[in-house]
PDB file of N, CA and C in Angstrom:
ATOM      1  N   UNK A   1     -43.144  37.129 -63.699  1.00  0.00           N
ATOM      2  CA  UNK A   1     -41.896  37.284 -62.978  1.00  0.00           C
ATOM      3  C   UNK A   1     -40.759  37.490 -63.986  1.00  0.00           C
ATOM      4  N   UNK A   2     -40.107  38.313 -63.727  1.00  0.00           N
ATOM      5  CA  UNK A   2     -38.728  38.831 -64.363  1.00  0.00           C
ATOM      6  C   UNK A   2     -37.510  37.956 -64.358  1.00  0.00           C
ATOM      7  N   UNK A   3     -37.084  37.342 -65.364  1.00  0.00           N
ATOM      8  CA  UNK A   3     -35.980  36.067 -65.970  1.00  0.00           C
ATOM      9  C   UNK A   3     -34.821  36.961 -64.831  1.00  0.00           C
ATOM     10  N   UNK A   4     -33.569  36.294 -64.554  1.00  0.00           N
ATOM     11  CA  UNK A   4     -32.298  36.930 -63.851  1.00  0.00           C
ATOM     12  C   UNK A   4     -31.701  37.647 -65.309  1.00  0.00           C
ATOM     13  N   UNK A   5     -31.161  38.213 -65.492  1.00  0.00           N
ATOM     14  CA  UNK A   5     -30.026  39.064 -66.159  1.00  0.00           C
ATOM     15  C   UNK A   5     -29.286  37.830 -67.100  1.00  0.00           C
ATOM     16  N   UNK A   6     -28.786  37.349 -66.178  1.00  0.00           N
ATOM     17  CA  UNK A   6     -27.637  36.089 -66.798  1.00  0.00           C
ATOM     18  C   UNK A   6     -28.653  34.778 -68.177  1.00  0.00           C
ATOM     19  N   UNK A   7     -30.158  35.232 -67.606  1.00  0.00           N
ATOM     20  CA  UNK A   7     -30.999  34.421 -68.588  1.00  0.00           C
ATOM     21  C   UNK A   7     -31.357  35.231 -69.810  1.00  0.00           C
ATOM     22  N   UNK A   8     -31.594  36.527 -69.755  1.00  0.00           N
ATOM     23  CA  UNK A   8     -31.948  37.177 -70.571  1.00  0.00           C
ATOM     24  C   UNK A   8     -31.324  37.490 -71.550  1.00  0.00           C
ATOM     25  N   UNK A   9     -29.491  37.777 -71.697  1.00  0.00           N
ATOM     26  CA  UNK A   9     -28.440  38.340 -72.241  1.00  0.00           C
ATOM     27  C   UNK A   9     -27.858  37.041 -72.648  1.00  0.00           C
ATOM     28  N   UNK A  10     -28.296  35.913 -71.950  1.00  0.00           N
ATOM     29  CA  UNK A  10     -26.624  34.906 -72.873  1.00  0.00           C
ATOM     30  C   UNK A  10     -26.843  34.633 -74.555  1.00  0.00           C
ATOM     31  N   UNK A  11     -28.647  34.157 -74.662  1.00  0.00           N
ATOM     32  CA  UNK A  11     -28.114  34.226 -76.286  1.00  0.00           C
ATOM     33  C   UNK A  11     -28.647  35.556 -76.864  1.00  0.00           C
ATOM     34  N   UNK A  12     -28.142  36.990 -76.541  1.00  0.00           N
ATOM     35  CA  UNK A  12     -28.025  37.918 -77.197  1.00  0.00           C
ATOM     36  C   UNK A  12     -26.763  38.324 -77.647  1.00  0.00           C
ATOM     37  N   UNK A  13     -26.693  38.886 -78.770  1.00  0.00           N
ATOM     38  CA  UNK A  13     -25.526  39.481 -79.718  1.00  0.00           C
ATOM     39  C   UNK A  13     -24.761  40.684 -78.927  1.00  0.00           C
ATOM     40  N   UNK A  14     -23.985  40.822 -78.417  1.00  0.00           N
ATOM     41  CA  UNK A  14     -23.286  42.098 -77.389  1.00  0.00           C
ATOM     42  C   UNK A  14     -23.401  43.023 -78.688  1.00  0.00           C
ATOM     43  N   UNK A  15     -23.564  44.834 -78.516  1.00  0.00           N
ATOM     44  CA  UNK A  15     -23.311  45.514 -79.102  1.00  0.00           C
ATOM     45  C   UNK A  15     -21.825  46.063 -79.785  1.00  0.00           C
ATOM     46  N   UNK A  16     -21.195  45.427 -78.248  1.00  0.00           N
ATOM     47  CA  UNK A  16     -19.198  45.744 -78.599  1.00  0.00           C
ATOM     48  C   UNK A  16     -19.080  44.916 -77.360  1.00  0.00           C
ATOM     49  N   UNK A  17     -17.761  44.621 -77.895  1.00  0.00           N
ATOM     50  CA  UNK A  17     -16.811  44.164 -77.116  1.00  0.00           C
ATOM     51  C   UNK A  17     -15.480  44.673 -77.019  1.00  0.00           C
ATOM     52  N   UNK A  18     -14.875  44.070 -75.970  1.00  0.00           N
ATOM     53  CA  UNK A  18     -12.956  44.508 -75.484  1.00  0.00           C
ATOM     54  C   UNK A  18     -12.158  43.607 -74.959  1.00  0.00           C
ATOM     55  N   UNK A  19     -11.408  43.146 -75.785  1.00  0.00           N
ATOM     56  CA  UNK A  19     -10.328  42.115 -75.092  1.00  0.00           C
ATOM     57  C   UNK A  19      -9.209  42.819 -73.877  1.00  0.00           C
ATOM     58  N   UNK A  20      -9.145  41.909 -73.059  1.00  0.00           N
ATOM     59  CA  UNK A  20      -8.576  42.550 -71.910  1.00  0.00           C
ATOM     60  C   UNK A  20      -7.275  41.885 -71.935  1.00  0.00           C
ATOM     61  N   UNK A  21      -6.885  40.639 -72.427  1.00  0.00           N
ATOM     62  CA  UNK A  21      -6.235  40.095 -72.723  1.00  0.00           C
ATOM     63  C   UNK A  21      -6.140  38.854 -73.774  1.00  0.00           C
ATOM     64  N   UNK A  22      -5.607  37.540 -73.701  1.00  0.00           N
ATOM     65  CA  UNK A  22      -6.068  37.082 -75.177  1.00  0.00           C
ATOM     66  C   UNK A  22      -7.045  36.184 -74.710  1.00  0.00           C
ATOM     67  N   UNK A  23      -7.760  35.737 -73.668  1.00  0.00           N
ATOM     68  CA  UNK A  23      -8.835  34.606 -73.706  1.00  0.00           C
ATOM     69  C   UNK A  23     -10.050  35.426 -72.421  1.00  0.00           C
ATOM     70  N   UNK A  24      -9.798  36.628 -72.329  1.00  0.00           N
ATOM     71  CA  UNK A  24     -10.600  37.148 -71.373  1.00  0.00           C
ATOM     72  C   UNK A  24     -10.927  39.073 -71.768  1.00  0.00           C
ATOM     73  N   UNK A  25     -12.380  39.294 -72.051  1.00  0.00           N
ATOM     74  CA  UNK A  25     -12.686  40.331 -72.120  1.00  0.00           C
ATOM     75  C   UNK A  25     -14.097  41.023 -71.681  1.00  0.00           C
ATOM     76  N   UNK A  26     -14.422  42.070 -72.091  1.00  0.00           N
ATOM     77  CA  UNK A  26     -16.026  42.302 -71.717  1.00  0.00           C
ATOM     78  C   UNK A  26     -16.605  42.557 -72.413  1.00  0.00           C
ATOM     79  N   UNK A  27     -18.188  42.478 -72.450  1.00  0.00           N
ATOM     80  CA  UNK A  27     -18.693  42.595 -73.821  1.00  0.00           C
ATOM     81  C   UNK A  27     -19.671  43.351 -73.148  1.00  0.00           C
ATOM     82  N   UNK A  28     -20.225  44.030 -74.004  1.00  0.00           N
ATOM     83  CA  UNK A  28     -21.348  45.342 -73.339  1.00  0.00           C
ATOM     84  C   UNK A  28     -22.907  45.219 -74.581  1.00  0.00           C
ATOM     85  N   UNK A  29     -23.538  45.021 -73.911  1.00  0.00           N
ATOM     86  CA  UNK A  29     -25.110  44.544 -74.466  1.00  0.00           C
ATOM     87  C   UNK A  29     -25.983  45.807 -74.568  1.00  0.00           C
ATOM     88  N   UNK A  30     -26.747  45.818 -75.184  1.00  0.00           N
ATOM     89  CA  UNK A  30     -28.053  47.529 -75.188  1.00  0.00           C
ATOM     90  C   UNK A  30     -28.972  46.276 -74.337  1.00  0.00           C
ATOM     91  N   UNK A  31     -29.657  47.556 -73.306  1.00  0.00           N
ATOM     92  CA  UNK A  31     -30.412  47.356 -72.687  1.00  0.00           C
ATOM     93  C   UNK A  31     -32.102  46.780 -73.156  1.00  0.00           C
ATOM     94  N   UNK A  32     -32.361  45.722 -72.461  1.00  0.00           N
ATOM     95  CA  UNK A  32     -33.414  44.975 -73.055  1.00  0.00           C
ATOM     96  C   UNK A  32     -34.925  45.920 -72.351  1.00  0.00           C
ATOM     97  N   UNK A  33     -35.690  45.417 -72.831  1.00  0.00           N
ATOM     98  CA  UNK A  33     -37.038  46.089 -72.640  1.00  0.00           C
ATOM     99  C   UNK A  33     -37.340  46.626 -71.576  1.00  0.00           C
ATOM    100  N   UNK A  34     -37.435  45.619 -70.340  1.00  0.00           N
ATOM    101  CA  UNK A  34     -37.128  45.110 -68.602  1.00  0.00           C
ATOM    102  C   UNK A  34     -36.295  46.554 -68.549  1.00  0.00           C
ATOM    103  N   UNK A  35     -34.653  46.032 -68.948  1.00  0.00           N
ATOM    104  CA  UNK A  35     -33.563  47.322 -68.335  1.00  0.00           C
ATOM    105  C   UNK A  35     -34.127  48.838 -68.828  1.00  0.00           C
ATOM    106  N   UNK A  36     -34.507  49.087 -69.870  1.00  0.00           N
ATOM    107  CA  UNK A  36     -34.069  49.925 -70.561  1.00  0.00           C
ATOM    108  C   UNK A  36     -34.889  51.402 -70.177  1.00  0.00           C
ATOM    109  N   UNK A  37     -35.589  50.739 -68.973  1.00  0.00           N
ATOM    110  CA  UNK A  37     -37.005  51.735 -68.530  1.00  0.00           C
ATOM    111  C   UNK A  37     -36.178  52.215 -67.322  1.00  0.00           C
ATOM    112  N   UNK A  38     -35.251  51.483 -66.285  1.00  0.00           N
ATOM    113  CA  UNK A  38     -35.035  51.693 -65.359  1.00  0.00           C
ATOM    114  C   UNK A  38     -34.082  52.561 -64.976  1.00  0.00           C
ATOM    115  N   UNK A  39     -33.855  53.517 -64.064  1.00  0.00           N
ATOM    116  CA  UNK A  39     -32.870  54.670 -63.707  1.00  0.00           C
ATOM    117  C   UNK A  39     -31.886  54.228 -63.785  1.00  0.00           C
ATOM    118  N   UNK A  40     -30.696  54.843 -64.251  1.00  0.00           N
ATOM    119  CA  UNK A  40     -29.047  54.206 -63.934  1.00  0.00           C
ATOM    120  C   UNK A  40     -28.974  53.113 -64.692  1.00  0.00           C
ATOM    121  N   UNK A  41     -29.575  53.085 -66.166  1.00  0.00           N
ATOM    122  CA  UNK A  41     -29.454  51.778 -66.743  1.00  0.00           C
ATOM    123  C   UNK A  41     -29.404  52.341 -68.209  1.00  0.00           C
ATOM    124  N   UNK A  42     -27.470  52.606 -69.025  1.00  0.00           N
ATOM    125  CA  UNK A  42     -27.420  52.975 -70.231  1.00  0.00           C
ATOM    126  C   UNK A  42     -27.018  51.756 -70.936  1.00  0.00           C
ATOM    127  N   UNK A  43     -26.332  51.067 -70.337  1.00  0.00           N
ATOM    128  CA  UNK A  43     -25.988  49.563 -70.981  1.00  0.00           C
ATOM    129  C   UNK A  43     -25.682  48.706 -70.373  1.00  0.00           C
ATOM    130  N   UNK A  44     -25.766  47.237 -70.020  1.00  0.00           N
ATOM    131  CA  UNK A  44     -25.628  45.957 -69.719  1.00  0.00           C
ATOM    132  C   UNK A  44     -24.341  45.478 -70.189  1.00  0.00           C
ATOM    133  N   UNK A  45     -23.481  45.256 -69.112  1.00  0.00           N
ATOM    134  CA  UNK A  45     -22.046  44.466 -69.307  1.00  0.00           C
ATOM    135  C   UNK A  45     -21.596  43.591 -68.420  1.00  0.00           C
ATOM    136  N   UNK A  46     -20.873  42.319 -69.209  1.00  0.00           N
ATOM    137  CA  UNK A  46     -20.192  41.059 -69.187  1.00  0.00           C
ATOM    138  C   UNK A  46     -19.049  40.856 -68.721  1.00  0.00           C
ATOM    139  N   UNK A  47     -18.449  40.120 -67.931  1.00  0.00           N
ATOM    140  CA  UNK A  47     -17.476  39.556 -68.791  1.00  0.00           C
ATOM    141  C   UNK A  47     -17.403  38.510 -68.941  1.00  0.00           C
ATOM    142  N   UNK A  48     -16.044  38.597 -70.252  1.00  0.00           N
ATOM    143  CA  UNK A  48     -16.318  36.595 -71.131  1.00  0.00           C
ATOM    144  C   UNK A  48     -14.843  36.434 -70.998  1.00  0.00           C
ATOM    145  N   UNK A  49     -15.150  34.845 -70.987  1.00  0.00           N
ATOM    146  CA  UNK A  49     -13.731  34.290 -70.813  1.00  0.00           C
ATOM    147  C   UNK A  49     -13.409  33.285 -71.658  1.00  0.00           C
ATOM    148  N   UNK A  50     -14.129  33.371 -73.646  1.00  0.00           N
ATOM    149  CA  UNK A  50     -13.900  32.781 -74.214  1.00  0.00           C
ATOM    150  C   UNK A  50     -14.696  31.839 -74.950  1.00  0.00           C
ATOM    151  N   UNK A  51     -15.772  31.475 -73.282  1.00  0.00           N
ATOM    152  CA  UNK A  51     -16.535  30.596 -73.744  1.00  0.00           C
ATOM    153  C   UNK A  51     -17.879  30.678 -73.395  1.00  0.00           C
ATOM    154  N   UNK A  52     -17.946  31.445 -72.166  1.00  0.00           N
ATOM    155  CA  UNK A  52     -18.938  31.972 -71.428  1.00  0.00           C
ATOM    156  C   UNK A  52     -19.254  33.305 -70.702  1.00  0.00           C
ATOM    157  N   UNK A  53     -20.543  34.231 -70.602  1.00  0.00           N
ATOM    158  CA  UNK A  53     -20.702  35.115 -69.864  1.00  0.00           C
ATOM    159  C   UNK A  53     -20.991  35.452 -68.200  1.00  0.00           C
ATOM    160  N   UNK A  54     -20.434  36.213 -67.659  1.00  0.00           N
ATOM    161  CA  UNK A  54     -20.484  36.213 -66.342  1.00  0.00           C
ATOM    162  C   UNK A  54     -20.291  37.311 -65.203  1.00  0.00           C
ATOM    163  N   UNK A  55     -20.756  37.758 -64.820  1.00  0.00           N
ATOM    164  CA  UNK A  55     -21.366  39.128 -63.914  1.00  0.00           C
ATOM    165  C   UNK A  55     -22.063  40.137 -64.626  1.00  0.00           C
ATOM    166  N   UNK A  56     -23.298  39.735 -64.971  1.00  0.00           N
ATOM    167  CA  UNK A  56     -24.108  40.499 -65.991  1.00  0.00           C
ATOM    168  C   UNK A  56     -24.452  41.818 -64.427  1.00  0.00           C
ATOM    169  N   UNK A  57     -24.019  43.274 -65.304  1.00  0.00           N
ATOM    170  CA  UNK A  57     -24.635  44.378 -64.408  1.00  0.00           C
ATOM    171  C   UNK A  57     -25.237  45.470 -65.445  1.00  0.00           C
ATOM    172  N   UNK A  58     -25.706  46.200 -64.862  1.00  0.00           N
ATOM    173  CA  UNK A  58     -26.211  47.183 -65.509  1.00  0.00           C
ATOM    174  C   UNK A  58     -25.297  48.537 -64.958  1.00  0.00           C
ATOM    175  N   UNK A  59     -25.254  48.979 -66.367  1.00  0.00           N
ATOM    176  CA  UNK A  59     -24.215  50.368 -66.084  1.00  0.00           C
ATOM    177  C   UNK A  59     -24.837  51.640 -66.488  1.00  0.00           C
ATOM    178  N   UNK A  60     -24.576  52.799 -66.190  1.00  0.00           N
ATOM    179  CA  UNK A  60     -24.543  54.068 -66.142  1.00  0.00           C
ATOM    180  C   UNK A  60     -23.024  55.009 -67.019  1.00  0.00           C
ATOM    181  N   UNK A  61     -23.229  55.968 -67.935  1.00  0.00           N
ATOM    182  CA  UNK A  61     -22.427  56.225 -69.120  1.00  0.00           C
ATOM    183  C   UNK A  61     -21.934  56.947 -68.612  1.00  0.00           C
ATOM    184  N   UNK A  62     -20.620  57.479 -67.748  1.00  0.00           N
ATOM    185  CA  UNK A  62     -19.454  58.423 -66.944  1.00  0.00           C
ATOM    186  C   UNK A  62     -19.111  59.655 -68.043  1.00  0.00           C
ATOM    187  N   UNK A  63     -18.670  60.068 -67.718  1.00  0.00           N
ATOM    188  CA  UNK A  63     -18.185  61.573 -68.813  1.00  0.00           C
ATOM    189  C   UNK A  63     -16.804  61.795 -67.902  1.00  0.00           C
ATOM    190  N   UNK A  64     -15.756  62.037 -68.490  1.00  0.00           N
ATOM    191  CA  UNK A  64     -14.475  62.820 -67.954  1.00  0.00           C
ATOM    192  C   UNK A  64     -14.661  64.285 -68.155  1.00  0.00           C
ATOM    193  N   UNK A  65     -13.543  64.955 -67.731  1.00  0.00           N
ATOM    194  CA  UNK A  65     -13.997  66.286 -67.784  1.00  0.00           C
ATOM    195  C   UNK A  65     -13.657  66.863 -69.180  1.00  0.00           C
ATOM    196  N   UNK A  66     -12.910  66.021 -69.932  1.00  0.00           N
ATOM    197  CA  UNK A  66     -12.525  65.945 -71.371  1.00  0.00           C
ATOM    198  C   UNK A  66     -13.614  65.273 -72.383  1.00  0.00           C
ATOM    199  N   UNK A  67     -14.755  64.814 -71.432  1.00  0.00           N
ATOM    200  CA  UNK A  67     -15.908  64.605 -72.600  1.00  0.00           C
ATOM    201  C   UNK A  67     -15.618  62.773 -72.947  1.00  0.00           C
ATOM    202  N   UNK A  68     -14.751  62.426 -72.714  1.00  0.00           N
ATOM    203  CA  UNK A  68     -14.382  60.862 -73.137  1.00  0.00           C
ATOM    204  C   UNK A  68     -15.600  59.661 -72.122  1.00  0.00           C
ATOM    205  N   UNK A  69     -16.308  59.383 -73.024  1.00  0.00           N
ATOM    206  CA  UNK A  69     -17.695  58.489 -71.839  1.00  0.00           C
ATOM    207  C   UNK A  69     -17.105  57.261 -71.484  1.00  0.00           C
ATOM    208  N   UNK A  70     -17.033  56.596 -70.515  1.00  0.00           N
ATOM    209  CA  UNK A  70     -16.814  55.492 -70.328  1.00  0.00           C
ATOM    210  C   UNK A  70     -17.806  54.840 -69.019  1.00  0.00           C
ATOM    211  N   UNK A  71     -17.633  53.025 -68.410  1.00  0.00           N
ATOM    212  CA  UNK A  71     -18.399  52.618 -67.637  1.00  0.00           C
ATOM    213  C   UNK A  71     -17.781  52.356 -66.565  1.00  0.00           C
ATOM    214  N   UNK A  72     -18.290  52.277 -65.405  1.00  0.00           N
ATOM    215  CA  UNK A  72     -17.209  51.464 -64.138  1.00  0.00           C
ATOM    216  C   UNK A  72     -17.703  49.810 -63.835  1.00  0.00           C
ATOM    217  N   UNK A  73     -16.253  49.101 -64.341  1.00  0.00           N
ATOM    218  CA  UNK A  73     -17.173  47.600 -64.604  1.00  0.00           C
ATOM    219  C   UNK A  73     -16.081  46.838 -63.443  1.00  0.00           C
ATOM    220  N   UNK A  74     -16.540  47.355 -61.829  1.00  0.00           N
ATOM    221  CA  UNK A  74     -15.478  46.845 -60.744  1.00  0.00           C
ATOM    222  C   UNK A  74     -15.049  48.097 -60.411  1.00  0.00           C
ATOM    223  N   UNK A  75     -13.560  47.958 -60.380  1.00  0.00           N
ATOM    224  CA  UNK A  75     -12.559  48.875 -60.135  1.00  0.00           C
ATOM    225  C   UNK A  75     -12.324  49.946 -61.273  1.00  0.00           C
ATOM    226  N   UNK A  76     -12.444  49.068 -62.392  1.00  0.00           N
ATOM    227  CA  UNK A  76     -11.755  49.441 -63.976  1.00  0.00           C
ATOM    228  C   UNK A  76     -12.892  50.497 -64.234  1.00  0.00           C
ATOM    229  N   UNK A  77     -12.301  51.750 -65.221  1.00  0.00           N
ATOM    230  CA  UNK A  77     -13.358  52.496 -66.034  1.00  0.00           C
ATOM    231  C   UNK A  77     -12.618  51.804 -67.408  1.00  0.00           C
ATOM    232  N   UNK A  78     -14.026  51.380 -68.395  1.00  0.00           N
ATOM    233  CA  UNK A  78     -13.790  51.295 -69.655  1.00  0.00           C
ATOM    234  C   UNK A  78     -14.689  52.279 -70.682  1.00  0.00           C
ATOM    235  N   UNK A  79     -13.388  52.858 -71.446  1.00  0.00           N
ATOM    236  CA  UNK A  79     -13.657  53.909 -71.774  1.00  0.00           C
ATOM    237  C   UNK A  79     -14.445  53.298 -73.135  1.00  0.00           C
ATOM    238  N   UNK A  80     -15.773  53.897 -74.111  1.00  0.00           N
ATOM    239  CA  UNK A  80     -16.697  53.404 -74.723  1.00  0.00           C
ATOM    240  C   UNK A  80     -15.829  53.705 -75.962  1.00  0.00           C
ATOM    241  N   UNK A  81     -14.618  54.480 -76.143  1.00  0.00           N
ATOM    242  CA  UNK A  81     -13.963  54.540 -77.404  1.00  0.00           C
ATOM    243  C   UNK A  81     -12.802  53.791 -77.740  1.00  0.00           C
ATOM    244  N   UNK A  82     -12.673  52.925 -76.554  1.00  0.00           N
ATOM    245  CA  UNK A  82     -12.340  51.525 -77.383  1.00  0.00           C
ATOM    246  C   UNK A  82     -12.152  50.437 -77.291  1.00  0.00           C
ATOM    247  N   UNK A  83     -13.862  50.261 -76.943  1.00  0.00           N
ATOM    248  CA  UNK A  83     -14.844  49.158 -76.995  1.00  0.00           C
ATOM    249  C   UNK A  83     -15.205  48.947 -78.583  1.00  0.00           C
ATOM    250  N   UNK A  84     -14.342  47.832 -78.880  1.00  0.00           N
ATOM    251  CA  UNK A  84     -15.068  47.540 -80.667  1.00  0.00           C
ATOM    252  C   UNK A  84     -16.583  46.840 -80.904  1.00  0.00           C
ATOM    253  N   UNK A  85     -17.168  47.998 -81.641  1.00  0.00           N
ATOM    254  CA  UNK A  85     -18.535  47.605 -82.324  1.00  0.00           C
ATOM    255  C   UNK A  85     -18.916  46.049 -83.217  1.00  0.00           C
ATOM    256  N   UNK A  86     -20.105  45.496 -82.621  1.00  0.00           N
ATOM    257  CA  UNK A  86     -20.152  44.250 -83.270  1.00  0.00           C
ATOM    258  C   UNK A  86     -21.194  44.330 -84.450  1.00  0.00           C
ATOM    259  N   UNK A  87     -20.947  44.017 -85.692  1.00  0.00           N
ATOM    260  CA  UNK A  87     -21.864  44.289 -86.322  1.00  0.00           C
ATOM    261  C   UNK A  87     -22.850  43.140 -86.869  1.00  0.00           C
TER     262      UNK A  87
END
Protein backbone atom coordinates (compact mmCIF):
# COMPACT_ATOMS: atom_id res chain seq x y z
CA UNK A 1 0.00 0.00 0.00
CA UNK A 2 1.09 3.48 -1.02
CA UNK A 3 2.34 5.94 2.18
CA UNK A 4 -0.13 9.48 1.77
CA UNK A 5 1.98 12.26 0.08
CA UNK A 6 2.30 14.23 3.40
CA UNK A 7 4.39 10.85 4.63
CA UNK A 8 6.52 10.52 1.84
CA UNK A 9 7.85 14.31 1.27
CA UNK A 10 8.21 15.65 4.95
CA UNK A 11 11.74 14.42 5.54
CA UNK A 12 12.72 15.14 1.94
CA UNK A 13 15.01 18.08 0.85
CA UNK A 14 12.53 20.44 -1.50
CA UNK A 15 14.32 21.09 -4.82
CA UNK A 16 13.40 25.13 -4.47
CA UNK A 17 11.64 27.10 -2.62
CA UNK A 18 9.63 30.78 -2.46
CA UNK A 19 8.91 32.97 0.27
CA UNK A 20 5.57 34.45 -0.03
CA UNK A 21 6.08 36.47 2.77
CA UNK A 22 8.43 36.43 5.87
CA UNK A 23 7.20 33.19 7.86
CA UNK A 24 5.12 31.60 5.00
CA UNK A 25 6.15 30.10 1.58
CA UNK A 26 6.14 27.06 -0.87
CA UNK A 27 8.52 24.69 -1.47
CA UNK A 28 8.38 22.43 -4.59
CA UNK A 29 9.87 18.72 -4.30
CA UNK A 30 10.96 16.34 -7.65
CA UNK A 31 8.71 13.75 -7.91
CA UNK A 32 9.33 10.48 -5.98
CA UNK A 33 9.32 7.03 -7.62
CA UNK A 34 5.29 6.40 -6.83
CA UNK A 35 4.71 10.21 -8.51
CA UNK A 36 7.04 10.32 -11.07
CA UNK A 37 5.37 7.50 -13.36
CA UNK A 38 2.01 9.12 -13.16
CA UNK A 39 0.22 11.53 -15.85
CA UNK A 40 0.04 15.24 -14.83
CA UNK A 41 2.81 14.76 -12.38
CA UNK A 42 6.10 17.28 -13.13
CA UNK A 43 6.62 18.26 -9.52
CA UNK A 44 5.24 17.96 -5.96
CA UNK A 45 4.42 21.22 -3.98
CA UNK A 46 4.03 22.53 -0.35
CA UNK A 47 3.32 24.94 1.52
CA UNK A 48 5.45 25.87 4.70
CA UNK A 49 4.82 28.04 7.35
CA UNK A 50 8.18 27.99 8.95
CA UNK A 51 7.93 25.03 10.71
CA UNK A 52 5.91 22.64 8.91
CA UNK A 53 4.61 21.21 5.48
CA UNK A 54 1.11 21.24 4.29
CA UNK A 55 -1.14 20.57 1.19
CA UNK A 56 1.24 18.28 -0.48
CA UNK A 57 -0.19 18.18 -4.46
CA UNK A 58 1.14 17.15 -7.42
CA UNK A 59 1.58 19.64 -10.25
CA UNK A 60 1.76 19.87 -13.96
CA UNK A 61 4.56 22.57 -15.67
CA UNK A 62 2.14 25.60 -17.49
CA UNK A 63 3.95 27.50 -20.35
CA UNK A 64 2.74 31.25 -21.08
CA UNK A 65 2.61 32.22 -24.45
CA UNK A 66 6.01 33.97 -23.75
CA UNK A 67 7.55 30.57 -22.87
CA UNK A 68 7.84 31.57 -18.93
CA UNK A 69 6.83 27.83 -17.11
CA UNK A 70 5.16 28.10 -14.08
CA UNK A 71 2.58 25.85 -11.58
CA UNK A 72 -1.05 26.51 -10.40
CA UNK A 73 -0.68 26.02 -6.55
CA UNK A 74 -4.71 27.19 -5.71
CA UNK A 75 -5.57 30.31 -7.32
CA UNK A 76 -1.82 31.56 -7.61
CA UNK A 77 0.47 30.64 -10.79
CA UNK A 78 4.08 30.39 -9.52
CA UNK A 79 6.24 31.12 -12.00
CA UNK A 80 9.47 28.34 -11.83
CA UNK A 81 11.88 31.46 -12.45
CA UNK A 82 11.62 32.61 -9.24
CA UNK A 83 11.44 29.76 -7.27
CA UNK A 84 15.07 29.66 -5.56
CA UNK A 85 17.08 26.42 -6.07
CA UNK A 86 18.11 24.43 -2.94
CA UNK A 87 21.32 23.05 -3.11
Amino acid sequence: MTKPMHERYENVTPIGTMLLCGTFGIAIFAPDETDSYKDNCDLVAAWHDGESYSSFHKHMVHYTGLGRAYIRKGSLRIYLDEVLKVA
